[in-house]
C-alpha atoms as a PDB file:
ATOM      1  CA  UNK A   1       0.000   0.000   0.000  1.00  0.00           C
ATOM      2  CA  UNK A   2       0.240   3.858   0.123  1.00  0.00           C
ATOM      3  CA  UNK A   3       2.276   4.842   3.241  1.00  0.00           C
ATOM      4  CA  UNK A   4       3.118   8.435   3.484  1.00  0.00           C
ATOM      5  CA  UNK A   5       5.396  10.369   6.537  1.00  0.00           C
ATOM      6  CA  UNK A   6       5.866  13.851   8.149  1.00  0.00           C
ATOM      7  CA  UNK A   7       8.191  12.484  10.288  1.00  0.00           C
ATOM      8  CA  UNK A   8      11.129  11.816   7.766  1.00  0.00           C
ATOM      9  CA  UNK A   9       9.722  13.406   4.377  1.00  0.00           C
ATOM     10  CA  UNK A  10       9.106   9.620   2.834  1.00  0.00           C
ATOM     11  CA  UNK A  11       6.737   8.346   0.849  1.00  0.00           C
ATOM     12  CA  UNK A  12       6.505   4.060  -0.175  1.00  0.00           C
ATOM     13  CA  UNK A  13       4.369   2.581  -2.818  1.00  0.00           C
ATOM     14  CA  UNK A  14       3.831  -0.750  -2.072  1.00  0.00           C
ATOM     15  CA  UNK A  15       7.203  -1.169  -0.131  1.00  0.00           C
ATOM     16  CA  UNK A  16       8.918   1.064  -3.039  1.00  0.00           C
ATOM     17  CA  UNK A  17      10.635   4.593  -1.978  1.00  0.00           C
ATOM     18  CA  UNK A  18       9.355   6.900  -3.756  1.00  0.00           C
ATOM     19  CA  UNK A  19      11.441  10.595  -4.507  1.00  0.00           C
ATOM     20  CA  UNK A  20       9.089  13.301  -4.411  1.00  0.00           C
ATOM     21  CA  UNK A  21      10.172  16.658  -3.180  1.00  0.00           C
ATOM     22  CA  UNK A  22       8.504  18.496   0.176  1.00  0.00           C
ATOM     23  CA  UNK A  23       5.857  20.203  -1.118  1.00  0.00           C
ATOM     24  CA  UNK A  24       4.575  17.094  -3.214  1.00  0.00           C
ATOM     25  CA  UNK A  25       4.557  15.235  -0.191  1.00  0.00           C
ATOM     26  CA  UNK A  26       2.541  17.744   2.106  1.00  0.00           C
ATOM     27  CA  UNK A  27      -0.351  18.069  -0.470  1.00  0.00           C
ATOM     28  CA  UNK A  28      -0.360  14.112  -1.181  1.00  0.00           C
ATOM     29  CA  UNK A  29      -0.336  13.314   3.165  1.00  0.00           C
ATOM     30  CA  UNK A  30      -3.047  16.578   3.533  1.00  0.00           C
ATOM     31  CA  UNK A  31      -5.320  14.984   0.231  1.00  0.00           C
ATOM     32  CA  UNK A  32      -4.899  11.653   2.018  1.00  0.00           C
ATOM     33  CA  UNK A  33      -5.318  12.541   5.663  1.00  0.00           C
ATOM     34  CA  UNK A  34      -9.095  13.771   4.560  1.00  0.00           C
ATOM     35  CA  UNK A  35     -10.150  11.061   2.418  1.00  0.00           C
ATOM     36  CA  UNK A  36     -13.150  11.648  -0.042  1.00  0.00           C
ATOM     37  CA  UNK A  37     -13.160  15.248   0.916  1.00  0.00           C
ATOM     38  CA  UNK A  38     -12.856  17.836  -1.923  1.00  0.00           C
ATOM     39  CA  UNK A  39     -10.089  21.023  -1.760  1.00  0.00           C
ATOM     40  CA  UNK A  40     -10.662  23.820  -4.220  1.00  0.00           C
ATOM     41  CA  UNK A  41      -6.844  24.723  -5.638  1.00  0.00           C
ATOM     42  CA  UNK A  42      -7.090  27.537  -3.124  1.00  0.00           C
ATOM     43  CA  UNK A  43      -7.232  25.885  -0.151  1.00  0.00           C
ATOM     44  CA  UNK A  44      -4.406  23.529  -1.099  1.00  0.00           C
ATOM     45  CA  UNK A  45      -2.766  26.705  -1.871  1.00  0.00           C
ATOM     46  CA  UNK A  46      -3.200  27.695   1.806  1.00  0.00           C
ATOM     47  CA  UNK A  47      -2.677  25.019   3.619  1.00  0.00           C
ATOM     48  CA  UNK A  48       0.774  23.511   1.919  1.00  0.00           C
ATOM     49  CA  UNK A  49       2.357  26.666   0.566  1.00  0.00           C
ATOM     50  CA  UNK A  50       0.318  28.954   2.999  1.00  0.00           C
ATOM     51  CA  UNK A  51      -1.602  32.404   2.957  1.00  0.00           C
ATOM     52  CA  UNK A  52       1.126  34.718   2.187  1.00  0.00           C
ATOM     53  CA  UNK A  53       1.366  32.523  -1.188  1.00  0.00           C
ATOM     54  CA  UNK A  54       0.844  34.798  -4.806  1.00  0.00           C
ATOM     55  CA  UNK A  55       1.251  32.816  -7.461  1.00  0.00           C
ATOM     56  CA  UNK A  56      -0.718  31.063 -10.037  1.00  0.00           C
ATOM     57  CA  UNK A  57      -3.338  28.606  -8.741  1.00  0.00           C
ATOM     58  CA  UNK A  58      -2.174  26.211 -11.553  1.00  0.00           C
ATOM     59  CA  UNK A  59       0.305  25.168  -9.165  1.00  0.00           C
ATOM     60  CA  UNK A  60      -1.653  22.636  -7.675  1.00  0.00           C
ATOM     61  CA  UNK A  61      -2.718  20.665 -10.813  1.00  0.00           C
ATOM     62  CA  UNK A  62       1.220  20.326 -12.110  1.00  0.00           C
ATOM     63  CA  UNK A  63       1.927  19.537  -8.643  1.00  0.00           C
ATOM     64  CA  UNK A  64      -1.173  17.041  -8.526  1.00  0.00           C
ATOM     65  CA  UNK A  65       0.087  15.874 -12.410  1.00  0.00           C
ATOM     66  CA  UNK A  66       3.912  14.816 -11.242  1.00  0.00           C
ATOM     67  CA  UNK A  67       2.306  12.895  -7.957  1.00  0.00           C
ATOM     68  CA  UNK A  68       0.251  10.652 -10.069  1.00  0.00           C
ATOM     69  CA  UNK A  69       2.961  10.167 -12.377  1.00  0.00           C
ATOM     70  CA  UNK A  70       5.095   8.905  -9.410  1.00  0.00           C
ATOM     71  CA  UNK A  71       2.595   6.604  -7.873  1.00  0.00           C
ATOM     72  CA  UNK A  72       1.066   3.228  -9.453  1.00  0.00           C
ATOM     73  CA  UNK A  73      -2.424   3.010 -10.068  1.00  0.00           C
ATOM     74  CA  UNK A  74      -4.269   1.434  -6.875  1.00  0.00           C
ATOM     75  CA  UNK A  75      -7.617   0.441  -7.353  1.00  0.00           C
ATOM     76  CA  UNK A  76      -7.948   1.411  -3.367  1.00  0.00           C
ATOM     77  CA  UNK A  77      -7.255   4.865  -3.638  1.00  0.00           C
ATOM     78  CA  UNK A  78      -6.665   7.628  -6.336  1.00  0.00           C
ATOM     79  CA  UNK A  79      -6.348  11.139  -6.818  1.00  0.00           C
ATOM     80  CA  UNK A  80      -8.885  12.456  -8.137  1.00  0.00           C
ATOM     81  CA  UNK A  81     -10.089  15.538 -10.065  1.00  0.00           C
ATOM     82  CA  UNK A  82     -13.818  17.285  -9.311  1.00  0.00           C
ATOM     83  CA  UNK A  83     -14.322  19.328 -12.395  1.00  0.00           C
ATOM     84  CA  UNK A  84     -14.490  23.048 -11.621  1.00  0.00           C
ATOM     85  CA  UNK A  85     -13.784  22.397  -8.069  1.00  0.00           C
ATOM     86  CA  UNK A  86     -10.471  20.518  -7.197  1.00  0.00           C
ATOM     87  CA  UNK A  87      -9.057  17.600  -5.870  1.00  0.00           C
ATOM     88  CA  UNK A  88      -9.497  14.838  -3.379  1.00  0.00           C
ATOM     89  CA  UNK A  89      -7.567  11.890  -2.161  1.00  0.00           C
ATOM     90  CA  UNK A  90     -10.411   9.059  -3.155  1.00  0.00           C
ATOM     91  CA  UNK A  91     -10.544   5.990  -1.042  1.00  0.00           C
ATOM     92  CA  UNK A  92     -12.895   3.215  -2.867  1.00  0.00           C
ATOM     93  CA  UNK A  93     -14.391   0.649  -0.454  1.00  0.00           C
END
């Protein structure tokens, strides 16, 4: 499985390290630590890069875009995109 930590910036994929830089990880353990919830790119915005943030809000899909290209598909869990909304960590039953 998925196991992601705060404690020592890591992230394994079924037992495989995976290399993904800080700010990757923080938006794939805060997606994850809410499952099935949905984040509009602004709130990801303010809680991983935080409130003093300006930049584009297109930072969150390329930085959604290179996490799924680093994980293998799980039929468990994926990231997944609401249409005209955001994201959320989904976690299938």
């Amino acid at each position: 499985g998925l196991v992601i930590s705060l404690a020592n910036y890591s992230v394994t994929d079924h037992e495989k390290p995976i290399e993904m830089p800080p700010k990757e990880l923080e938006l794939l353990y805060f997606l994850a630590s809410h499952p099935n919830q949905v984040f509009t790119r602004e709130q990801l915005l303010d809680q991983i890069w935080g409130y003093e943030y300006i930049g584009e809000t297109r930072t969150v899909d390329v930085h959604i875009k290179r996490i799924r290209e680093k994980l293998t598909e799980n039929p468990a869990w994926s990231l997944t995109t609401v249409w005209g909304i955001g994201y959320k960590f989904e976690v299938n039953a």
